[in-house]
N, C-alpha and C. Protein backbone atom coordinates (compact mmCIF):
# COMPACT_ATOMS: atom_id res chain seq x y z
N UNK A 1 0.85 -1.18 0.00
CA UNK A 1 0.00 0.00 0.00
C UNK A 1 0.89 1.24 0.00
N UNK A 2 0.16 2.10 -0.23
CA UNK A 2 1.31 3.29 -0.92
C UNK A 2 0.45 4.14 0.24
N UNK A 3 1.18 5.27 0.44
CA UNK A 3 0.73 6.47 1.34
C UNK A 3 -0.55 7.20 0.59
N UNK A 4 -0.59 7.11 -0.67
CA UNK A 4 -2.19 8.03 -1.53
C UNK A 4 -3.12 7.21 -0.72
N UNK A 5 -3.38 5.24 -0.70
CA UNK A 5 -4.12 4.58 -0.66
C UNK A 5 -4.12 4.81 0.51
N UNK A 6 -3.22 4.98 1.59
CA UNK A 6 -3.97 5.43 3.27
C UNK A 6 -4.43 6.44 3.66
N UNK A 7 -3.84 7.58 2.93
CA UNK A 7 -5.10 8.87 3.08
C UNK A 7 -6.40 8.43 2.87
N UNK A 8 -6.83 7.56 1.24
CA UNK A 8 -8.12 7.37 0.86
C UNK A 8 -8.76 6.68 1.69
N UNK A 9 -8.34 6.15 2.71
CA UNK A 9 -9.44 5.27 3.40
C UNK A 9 -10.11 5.87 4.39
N UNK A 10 -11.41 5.24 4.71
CA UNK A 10 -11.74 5.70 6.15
C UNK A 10 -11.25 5.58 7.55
N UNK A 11 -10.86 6.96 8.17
CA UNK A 11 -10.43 6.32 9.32
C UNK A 11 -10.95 5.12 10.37
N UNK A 12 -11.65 4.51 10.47
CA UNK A 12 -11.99 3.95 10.87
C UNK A 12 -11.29 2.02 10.54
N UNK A 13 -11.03 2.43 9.16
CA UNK A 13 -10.23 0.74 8.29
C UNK A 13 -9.01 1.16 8.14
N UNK A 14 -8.16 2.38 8.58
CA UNK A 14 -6.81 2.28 8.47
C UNK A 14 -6.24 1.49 9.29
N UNK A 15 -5.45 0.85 8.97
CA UNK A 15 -4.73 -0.57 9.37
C UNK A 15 -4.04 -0.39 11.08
N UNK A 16 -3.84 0.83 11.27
CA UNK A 16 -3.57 1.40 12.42
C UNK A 16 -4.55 1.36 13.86
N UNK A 17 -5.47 2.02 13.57
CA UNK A 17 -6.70 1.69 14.42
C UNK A 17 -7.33 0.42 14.17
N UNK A 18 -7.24 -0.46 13.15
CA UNK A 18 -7.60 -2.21 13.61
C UNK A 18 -7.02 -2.86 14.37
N UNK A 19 -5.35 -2.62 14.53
CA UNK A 19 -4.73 -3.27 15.61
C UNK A 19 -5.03 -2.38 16.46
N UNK A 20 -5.34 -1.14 16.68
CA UNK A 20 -5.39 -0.50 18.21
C UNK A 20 -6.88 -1.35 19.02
N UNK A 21 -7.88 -1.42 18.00
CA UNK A 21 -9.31 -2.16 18.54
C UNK A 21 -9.04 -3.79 18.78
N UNK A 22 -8.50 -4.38 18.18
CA UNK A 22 -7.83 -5.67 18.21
C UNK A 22 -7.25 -5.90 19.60
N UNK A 23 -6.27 -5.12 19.82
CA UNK A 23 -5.59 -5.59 21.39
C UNK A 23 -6.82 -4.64 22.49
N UNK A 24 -7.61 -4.00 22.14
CA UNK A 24 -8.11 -3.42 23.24
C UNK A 24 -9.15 -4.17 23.42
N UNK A 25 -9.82 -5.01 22.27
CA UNK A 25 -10.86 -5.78 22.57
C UNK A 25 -10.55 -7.10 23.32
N UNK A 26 -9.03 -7.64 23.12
CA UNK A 26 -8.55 -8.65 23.72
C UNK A 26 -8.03 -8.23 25.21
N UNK A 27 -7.50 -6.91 25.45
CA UNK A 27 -7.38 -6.68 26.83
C UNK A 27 -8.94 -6.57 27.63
N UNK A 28 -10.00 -6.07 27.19
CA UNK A 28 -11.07 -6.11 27.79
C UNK A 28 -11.61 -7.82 27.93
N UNK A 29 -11.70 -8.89 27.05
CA UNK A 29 -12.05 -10.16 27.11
C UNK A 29 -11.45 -10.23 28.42
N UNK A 30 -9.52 -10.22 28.35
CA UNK A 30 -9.10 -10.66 29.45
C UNK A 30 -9.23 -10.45 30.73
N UNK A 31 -9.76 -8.69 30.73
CA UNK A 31 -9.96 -8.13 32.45
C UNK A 31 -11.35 -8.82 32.72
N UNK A 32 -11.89 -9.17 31.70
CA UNK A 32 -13.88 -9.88 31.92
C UNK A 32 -13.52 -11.21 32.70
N UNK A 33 -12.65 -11.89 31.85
CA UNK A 33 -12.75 -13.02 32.32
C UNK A 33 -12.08 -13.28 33.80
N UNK A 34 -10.91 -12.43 34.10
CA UNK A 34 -10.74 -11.87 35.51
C UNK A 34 -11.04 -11.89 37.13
N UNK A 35 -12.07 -10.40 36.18
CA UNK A 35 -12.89 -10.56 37.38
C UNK A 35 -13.72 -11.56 37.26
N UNK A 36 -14.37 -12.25 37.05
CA UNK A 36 -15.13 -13.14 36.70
C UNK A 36 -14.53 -14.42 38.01
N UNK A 37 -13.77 -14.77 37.36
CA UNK A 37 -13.02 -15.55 38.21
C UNK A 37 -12.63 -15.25 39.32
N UNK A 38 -12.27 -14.66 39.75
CA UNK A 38 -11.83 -13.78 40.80
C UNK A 38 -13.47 -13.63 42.09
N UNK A 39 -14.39 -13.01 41.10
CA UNK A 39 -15.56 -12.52 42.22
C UNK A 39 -16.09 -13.96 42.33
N UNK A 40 -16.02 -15.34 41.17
CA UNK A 40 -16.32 -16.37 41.77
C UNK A 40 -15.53 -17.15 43.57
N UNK A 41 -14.15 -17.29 42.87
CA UNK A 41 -13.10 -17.64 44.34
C UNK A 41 -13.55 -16.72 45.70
N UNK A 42 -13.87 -15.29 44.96
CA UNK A 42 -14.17 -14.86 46.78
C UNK A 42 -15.41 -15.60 47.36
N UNK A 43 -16.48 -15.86 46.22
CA UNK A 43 -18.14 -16.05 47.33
C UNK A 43 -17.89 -17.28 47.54
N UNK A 44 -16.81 -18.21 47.01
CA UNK A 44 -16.60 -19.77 47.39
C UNK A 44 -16.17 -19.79 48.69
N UNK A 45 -15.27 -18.67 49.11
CA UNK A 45 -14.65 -18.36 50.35
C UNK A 45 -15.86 -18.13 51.42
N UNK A 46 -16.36 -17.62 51.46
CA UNK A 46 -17.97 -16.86 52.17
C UNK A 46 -18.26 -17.89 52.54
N UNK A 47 -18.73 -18.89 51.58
CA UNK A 47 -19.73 -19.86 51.76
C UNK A 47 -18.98 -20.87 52.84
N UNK A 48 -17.63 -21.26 52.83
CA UNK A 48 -16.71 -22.14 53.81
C UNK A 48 -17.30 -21.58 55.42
N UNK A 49 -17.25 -20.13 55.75
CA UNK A 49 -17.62 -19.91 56.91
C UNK A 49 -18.86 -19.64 57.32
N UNK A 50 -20.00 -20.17 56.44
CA UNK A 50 -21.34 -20.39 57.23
C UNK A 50 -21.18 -21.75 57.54
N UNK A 51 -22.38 -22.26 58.63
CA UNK A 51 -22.57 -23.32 58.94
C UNK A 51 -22.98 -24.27 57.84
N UNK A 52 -22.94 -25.43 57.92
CA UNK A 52 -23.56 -26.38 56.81
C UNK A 52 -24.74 -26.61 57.25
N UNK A 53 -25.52 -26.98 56.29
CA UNK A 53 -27.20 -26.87 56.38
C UNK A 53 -27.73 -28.53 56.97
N UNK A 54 -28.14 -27.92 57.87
CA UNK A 54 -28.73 -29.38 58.27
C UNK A 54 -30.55 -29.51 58.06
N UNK A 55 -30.70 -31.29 57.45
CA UNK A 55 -32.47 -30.72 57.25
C UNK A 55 -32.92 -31.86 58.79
N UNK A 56 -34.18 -31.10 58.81
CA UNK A 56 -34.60 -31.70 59.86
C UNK A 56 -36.11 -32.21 59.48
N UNK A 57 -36.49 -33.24 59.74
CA UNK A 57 -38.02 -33.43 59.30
C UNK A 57 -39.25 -32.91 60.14
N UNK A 58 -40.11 -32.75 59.99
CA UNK A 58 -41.23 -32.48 60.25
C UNK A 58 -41.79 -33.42 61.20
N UNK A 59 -42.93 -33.25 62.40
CA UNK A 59 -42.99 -33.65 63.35
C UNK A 59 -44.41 -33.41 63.81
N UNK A 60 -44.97 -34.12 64.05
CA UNK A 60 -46.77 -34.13 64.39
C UNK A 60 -46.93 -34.74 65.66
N UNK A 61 -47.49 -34.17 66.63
CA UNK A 61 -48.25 -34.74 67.69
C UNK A 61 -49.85 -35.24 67.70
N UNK A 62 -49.21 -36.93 67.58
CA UNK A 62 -50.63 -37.69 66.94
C UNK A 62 -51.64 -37.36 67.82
N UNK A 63 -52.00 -36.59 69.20
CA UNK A 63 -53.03 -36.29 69.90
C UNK A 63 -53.40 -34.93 70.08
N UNK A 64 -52.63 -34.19 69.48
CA UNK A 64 -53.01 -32.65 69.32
C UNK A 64 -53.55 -32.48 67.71
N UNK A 65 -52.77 -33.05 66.81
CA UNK A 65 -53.02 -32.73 65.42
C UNK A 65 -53.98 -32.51 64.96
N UNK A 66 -54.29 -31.40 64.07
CA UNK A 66 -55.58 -31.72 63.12
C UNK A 66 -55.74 -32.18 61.94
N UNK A 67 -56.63 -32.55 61.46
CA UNK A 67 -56.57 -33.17 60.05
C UNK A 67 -55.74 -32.73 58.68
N UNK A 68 -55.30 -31.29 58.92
CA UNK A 68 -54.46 -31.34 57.91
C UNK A 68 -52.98 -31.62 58.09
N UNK A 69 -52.81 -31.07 59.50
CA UNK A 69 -51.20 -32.24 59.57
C UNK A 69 -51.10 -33.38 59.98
N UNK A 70 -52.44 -33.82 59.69
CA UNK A 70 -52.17 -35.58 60.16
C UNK A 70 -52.19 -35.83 58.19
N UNK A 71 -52.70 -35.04 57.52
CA UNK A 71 -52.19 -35.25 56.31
C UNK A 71 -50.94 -35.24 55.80
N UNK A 72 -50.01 -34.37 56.26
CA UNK A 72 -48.62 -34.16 56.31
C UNK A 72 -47.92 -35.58 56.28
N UNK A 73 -48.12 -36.51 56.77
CA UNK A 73 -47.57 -37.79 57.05
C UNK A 73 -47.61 -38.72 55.92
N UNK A 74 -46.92 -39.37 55.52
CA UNK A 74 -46.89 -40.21 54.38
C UNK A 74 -47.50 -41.36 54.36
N UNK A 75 -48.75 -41.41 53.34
CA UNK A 75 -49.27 -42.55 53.13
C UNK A 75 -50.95 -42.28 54.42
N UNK A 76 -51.18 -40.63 55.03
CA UNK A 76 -52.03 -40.46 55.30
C UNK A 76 -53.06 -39.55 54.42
N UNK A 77 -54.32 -40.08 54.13
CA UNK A 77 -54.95 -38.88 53.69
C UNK A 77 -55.80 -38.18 53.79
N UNK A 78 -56.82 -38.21 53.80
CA UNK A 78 -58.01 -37.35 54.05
C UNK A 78 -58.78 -38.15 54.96
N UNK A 79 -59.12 -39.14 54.14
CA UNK A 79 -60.00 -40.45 54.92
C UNK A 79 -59.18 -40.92 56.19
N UNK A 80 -57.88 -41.47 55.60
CA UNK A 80 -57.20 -41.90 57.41
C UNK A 80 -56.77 -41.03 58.40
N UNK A 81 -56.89 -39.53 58.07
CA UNK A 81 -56.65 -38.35 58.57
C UNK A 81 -58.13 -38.26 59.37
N UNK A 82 -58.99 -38.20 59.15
CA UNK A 82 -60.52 -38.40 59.84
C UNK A 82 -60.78 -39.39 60.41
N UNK A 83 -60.27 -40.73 60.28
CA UNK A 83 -60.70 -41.95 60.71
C UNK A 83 -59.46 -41.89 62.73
N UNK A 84 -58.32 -41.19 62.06
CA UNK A 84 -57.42 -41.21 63.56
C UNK A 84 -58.38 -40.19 64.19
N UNK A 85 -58.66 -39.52 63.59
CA UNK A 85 -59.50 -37.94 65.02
C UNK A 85 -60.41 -38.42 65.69
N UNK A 86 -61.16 -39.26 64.65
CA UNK A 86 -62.52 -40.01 65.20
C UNK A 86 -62.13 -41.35 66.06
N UNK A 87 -61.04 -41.66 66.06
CA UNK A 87 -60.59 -42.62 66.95
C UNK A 87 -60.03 -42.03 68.31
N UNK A 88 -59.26 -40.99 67.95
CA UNK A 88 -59.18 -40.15 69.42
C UNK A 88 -59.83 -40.06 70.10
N UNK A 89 -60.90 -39.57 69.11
CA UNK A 89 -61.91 -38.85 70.26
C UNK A 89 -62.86 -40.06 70.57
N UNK A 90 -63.04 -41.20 70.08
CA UNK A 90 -63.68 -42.02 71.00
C UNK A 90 -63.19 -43.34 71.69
N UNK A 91 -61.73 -43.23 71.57
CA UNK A 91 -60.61 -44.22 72.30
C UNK A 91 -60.31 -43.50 73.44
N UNK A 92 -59.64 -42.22 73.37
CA UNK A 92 -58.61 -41.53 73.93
C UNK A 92 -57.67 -41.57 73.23
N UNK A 93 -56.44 -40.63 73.92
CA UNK A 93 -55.53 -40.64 73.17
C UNK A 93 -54.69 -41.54 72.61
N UNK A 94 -53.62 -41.11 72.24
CA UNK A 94 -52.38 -42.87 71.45
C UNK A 94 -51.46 -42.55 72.87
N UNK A 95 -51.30 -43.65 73.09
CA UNK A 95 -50.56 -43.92 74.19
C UNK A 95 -49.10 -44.55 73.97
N UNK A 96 -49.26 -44.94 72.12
CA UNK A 96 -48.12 -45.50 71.93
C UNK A 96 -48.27 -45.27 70.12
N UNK A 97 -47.57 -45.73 69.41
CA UNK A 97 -47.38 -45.88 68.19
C UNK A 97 -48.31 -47.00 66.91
N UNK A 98 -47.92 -48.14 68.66
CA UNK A 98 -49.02 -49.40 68.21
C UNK A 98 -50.22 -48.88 68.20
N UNK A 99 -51.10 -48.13 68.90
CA UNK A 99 -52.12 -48.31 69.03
C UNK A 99 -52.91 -47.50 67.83
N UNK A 100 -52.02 -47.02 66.92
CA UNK A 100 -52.55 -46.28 65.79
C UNK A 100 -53.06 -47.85 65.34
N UNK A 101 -52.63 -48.75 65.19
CA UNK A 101 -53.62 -49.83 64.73
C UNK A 101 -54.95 -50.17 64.99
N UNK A 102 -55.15 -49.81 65.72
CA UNK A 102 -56.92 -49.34 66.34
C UNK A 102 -57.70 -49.10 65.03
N UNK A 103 -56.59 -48.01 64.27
CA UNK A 103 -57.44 -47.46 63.12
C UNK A 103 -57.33 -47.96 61.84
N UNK A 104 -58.84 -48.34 61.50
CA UNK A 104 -58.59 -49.24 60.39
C UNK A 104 -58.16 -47.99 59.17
N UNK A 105 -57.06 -49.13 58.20
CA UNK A 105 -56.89 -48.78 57.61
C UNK A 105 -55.12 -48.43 57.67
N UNK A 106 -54.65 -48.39 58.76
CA UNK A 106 -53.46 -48.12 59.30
C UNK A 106 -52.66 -50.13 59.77
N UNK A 107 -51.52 -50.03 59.70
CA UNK A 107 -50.70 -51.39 59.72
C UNK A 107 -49.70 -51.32 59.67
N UNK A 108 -48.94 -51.94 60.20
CA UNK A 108 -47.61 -52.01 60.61
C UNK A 108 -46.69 -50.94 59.21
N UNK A 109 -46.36 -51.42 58.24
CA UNK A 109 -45.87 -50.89 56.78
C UNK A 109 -46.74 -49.32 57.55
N UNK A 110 -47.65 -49.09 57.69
CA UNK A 110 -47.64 -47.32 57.40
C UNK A 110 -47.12 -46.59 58.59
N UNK A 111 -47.80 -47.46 59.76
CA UNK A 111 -46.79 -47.14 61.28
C UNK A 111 -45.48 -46.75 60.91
N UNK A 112 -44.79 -47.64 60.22
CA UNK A 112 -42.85 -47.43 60.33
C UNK A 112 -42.97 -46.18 59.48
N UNK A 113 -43.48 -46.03 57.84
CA UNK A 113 -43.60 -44.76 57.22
C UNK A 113 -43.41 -43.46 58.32
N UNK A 114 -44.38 -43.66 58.85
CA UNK A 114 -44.47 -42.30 59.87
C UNK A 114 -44.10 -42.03 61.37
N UNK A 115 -43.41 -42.92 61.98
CA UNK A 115 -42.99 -42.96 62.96
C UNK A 115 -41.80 -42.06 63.02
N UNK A 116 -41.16 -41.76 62.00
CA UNK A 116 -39.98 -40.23 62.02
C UNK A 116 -40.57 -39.23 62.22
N UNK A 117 -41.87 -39.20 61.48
CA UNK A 117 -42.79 -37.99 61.59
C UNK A 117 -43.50 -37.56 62.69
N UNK A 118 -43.85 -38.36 63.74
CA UNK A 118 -44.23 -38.15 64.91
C UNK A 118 -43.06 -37.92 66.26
N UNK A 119 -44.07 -37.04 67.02
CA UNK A 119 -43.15 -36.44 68.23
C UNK A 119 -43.46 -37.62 68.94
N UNK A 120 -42.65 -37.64 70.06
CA UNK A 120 -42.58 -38.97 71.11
C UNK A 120 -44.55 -38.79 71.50
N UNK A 121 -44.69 -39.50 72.02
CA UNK A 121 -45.97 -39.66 72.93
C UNK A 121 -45.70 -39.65 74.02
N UNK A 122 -46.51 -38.35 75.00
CA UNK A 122 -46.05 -37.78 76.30
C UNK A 122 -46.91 -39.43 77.37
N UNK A 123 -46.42 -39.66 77.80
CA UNK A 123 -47.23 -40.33 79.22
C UNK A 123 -48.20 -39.55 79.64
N UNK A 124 -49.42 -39.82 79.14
CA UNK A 124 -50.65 -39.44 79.95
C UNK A 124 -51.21 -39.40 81.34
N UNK A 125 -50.66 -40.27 81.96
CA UNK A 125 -50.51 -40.87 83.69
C UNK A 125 -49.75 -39.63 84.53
N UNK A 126 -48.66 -39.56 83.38
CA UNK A 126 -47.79 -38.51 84.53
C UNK A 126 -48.22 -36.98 84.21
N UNK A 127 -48.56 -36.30 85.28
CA UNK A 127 -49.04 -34.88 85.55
C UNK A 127 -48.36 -34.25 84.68
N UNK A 128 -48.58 -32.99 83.92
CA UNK A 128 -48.21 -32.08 83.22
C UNK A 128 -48.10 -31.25 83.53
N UNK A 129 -46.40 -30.37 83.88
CA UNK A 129 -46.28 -29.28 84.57
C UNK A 129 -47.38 -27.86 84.63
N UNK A 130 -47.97 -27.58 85.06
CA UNK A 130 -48.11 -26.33 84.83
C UNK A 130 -47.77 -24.96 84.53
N UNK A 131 -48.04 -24.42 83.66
CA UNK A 131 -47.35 -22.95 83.70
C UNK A 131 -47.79 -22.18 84.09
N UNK A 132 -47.28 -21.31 84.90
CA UNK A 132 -47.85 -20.26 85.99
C UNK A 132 -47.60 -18.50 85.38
N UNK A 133 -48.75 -18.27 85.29
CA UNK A 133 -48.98 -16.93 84.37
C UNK A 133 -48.93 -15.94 85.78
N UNK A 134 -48.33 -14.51 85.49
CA UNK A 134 -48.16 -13.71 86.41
C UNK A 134 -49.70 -12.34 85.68
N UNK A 135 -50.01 -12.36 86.76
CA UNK A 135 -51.37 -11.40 86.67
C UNK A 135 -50.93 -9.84 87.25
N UNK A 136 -51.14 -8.89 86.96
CA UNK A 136 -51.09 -7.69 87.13
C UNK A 136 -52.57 -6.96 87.82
């Protein structure tokens, strides 16, 4: 190329400013990819000093419950969710785990299902502390 043919061009395609956009577009890729990397390694760091997540399951008291968290339980539903209330209330309470067998429809296989899901069963026999409210 001769010096006439680089006047005639547009500045913009003189061979000069393509390499100037060339390395500036490759220095910008490189600072992207950078930080990039960089703001990933710090929140990896963050995350080391919270606690680790522990799950905990869910928990029903088979003599307080009502029918929709006796639904909560696996392999209970609407019908055996009504059939335990109506056994409560004309048994008394569960005194144990077994005695969910009372209710038809319930058997050993659904007992074990839900036995994680239930809170212990308090002893009915033994008195229940009272809590003593202060009156003004």
């Amino acid at each position: 190329m001769t010096a006439e043919t680089d006047s005639s061009l547009p500045s913009l395609l003189h061979p000069t400013i393509q390499n100037a956009a060339r390395t500036l577009s490759f220095v910008a890729i490189i600072a992207i990819g950078c930080a990039a990397f960089w703001s990933g390694s710090a929140s990896r760091g963050r995350h080391r000093d919270e606690p680790p997540v522990t799950l905990q399951t869910f928990q029903v008291d088979l003599n307080q419950a009502a029918e929709a968290e006796l639904m909560l339980l696996p392999g209970v539903g609407p019908t055996t969710a009504r059939r335990i209330l109506e056994d409560r209330e004309t048994n008394g309470p569960f005194l144990s785990l077994d005695d969910l067998r009372r209710v038809p429809g319930i058997g050993p296989k659904t007992i074990q299902e839900i036995s994680p899901h239930c809170r212990p069963i308090a002893d009915v026999n033994t008195p229940q502390q009272e809590t003593l409210v202060a009156e003004r």
